[in-house]
C-alpha atoms as a PDB file:
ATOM      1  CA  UNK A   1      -7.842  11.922 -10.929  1.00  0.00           C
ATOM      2  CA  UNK A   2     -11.471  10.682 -11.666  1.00  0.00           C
ATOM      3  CA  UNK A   3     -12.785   8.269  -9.373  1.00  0.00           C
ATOM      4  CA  UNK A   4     -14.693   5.014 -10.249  1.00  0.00           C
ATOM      5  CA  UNK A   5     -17.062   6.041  -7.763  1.00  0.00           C
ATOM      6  CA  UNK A   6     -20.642   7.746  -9.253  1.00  0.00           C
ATOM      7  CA  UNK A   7     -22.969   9.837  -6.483  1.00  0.00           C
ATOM      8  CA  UNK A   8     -25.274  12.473  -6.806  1.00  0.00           C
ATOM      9  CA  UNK A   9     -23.635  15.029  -4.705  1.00  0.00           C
ATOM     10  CA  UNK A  10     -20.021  15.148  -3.282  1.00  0.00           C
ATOM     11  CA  UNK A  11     -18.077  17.055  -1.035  1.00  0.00           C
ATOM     12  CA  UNK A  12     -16.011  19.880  -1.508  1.00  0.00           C
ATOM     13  CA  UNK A  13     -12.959  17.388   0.089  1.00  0.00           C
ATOM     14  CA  UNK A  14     -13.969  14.733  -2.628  1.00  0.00           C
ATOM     15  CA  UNK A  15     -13.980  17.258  -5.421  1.00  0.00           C
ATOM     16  CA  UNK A  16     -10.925  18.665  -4.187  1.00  0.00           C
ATOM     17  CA  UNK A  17      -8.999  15.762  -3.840  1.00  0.00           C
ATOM     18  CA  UNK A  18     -10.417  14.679  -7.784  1.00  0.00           C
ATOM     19  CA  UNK A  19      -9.097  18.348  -8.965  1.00  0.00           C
ATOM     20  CA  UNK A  20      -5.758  17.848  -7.543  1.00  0.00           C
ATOM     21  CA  UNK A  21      -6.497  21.435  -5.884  1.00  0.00           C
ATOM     22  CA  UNK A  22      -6.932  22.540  -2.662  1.00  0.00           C
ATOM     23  CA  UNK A  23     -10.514  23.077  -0.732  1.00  0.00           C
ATOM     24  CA  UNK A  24      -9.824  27.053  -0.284  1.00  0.00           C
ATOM     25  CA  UNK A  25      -9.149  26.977  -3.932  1.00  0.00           C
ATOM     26  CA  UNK A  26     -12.655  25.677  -5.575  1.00  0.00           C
ATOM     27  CA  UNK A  27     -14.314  28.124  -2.310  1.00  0.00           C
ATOM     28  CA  UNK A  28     -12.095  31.217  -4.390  1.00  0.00           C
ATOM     29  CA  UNK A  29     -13.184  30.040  -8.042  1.00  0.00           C
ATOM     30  CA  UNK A  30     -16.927  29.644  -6.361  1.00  0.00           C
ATOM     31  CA  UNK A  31     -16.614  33.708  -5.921  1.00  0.00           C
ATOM     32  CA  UNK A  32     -14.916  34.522  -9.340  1.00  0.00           C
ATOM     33  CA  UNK A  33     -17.055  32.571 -11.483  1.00  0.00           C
ATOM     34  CA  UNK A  34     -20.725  33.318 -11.642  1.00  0.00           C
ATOM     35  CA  UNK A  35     -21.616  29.909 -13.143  1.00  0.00           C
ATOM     36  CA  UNK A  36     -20.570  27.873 -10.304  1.00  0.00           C
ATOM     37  CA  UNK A  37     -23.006  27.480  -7.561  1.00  0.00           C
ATOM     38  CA  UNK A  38     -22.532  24.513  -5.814  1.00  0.00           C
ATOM     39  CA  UNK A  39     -25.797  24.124  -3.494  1.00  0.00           C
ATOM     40  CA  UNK A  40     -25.158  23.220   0.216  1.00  0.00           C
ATOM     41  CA  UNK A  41     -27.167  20.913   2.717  1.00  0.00           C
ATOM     42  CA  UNK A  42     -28.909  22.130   5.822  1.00  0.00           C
ATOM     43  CA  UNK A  43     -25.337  22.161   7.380  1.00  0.00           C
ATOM     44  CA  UNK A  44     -24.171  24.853   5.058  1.00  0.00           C
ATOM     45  CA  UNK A  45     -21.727  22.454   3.633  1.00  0.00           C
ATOM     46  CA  UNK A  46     -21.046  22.621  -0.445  1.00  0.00           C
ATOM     47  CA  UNK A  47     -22.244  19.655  -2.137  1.00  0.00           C
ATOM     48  CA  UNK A  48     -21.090  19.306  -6.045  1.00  0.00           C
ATOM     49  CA  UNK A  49     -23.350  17.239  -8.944  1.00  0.00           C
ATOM     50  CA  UNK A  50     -21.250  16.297 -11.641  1.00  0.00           C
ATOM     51  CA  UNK A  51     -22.256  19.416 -13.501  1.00  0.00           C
ATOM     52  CA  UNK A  52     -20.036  21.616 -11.496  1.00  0.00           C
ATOM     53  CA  UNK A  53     -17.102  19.367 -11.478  1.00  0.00           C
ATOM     54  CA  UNK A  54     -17.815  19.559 -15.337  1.00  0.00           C
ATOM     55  CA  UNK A  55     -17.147  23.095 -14.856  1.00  0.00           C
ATOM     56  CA  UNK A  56     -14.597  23.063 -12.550  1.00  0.00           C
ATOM     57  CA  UNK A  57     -12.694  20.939 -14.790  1.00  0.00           C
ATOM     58  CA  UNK A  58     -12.763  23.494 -17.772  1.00  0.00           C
ATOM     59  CA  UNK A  59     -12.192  25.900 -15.001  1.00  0.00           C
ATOM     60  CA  UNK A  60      -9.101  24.347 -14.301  1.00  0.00           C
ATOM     61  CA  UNK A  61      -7.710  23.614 -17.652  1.00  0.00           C
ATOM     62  CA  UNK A  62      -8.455  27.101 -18.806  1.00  0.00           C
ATOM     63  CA  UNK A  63      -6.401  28.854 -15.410  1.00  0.00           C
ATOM     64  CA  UNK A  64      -4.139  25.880 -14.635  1.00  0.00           C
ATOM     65  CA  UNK A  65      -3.567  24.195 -18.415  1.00  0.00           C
ATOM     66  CA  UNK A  66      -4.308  27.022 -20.643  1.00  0.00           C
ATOM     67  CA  UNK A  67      -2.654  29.553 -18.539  1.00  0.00           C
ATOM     68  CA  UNK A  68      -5.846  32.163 -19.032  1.00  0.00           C
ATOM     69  CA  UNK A  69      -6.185  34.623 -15.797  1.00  0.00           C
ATOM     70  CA  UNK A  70      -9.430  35.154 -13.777  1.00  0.00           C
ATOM     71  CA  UNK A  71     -10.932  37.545 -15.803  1.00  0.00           C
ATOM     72  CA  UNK A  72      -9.731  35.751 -18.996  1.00  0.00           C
ATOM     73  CA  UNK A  73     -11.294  32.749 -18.011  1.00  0.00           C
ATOM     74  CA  UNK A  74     -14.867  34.162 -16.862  1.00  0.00           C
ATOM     75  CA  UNK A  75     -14.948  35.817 -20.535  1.00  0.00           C
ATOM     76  CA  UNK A  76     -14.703  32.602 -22.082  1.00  0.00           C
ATOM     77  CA  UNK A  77     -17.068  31.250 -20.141  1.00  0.00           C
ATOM     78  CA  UNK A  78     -19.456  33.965 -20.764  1.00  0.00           C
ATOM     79  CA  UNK A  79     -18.780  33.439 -24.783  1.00  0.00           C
ATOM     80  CA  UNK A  80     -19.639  29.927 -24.098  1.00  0.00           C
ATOM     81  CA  UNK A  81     -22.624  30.420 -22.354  1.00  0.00           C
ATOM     82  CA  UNK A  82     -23.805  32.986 -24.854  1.00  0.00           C
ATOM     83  CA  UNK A  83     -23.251  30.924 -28.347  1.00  0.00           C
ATOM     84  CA  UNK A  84     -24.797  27.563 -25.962  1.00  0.00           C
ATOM     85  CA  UNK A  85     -27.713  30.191 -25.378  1.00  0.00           C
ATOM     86  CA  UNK A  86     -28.368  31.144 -29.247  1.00  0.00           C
ATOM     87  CA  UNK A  87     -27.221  27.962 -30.956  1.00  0.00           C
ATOM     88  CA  UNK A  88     -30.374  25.332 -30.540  1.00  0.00           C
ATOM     89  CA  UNK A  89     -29.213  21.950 -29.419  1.00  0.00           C
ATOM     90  CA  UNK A  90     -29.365  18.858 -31.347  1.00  0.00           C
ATOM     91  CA  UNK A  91     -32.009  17.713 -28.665  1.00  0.00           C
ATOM     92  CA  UNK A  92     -34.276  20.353 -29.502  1.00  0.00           C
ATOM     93  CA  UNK A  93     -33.401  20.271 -33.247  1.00  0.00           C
ATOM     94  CA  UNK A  94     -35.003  16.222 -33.085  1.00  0.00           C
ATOM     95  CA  UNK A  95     -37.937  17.224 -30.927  1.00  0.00           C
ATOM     96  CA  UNK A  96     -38.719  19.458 -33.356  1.00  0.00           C
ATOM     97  CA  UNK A  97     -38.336  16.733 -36.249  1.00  0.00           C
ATOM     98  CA  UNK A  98     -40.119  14.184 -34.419  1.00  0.00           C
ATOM     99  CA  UNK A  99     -43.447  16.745 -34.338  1.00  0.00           C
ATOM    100  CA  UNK A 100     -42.839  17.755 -38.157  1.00  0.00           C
ATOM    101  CA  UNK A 101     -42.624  13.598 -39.150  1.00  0.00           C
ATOM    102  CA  UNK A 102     -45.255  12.673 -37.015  1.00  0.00           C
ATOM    103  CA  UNK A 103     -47.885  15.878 -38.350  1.00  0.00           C
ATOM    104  CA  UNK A 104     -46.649  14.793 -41.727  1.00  0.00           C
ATOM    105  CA  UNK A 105     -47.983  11.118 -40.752  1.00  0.00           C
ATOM    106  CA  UNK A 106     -51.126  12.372 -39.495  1.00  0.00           C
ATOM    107  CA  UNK A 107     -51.594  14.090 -42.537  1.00  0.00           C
ATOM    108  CA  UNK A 108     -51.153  10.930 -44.774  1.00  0.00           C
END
């Protein structure tokens, strides 16, 4: 399923083809889910970064593994995107350190 090989962008045949799914069916889940927006080239062609085949991926295990319709699925996403949204990540929890310790060293 996952291929050895790393790029920055791949096709929507490549992605298929790693998804086990057909082409027509990541251009349907493109209109259903708000979150994926693959971007295309001057050709008009879809090109994926490994952030939408993230996506796709829980896309597919919530429809295909954890047997969630459409609408099921986009409202889980949503919930995810909304707690992501309020919850701080740990990135931005040890930037925030880093400037309290290095005040506090200024201050000593």
């Amino acid at each position: 399923m996952a291929s050895d090989i790393k790029k920055l962008y791949y096709s929507i045949g490549e992605v298929a083809d790693m998804l086990e799914v057909e082409a027509h069916v990541l251009r349907y889940w493109e209109t259903e889910f708000r979150q994926l927006k693959p971007r295309k080239n001057r050709a008009g062609r879809r090109t994926y970064r490994q952030a939408d085949i993230d996506l796709l991926l829980v896309i597919k295990r919530l429809l295909k593994g954890d047997k969630y319709t459409i609408e099921g699925a986009r409202q889980v996403l949503d919930r995810t995107e909304r707690e992501e949204l309020l919850a701080p990540t740990a990135k931005e929890e040890l930037l925030e350190l880093r400037g309290f310790l290095e005040r506090l060293l200024d201050d000593i």
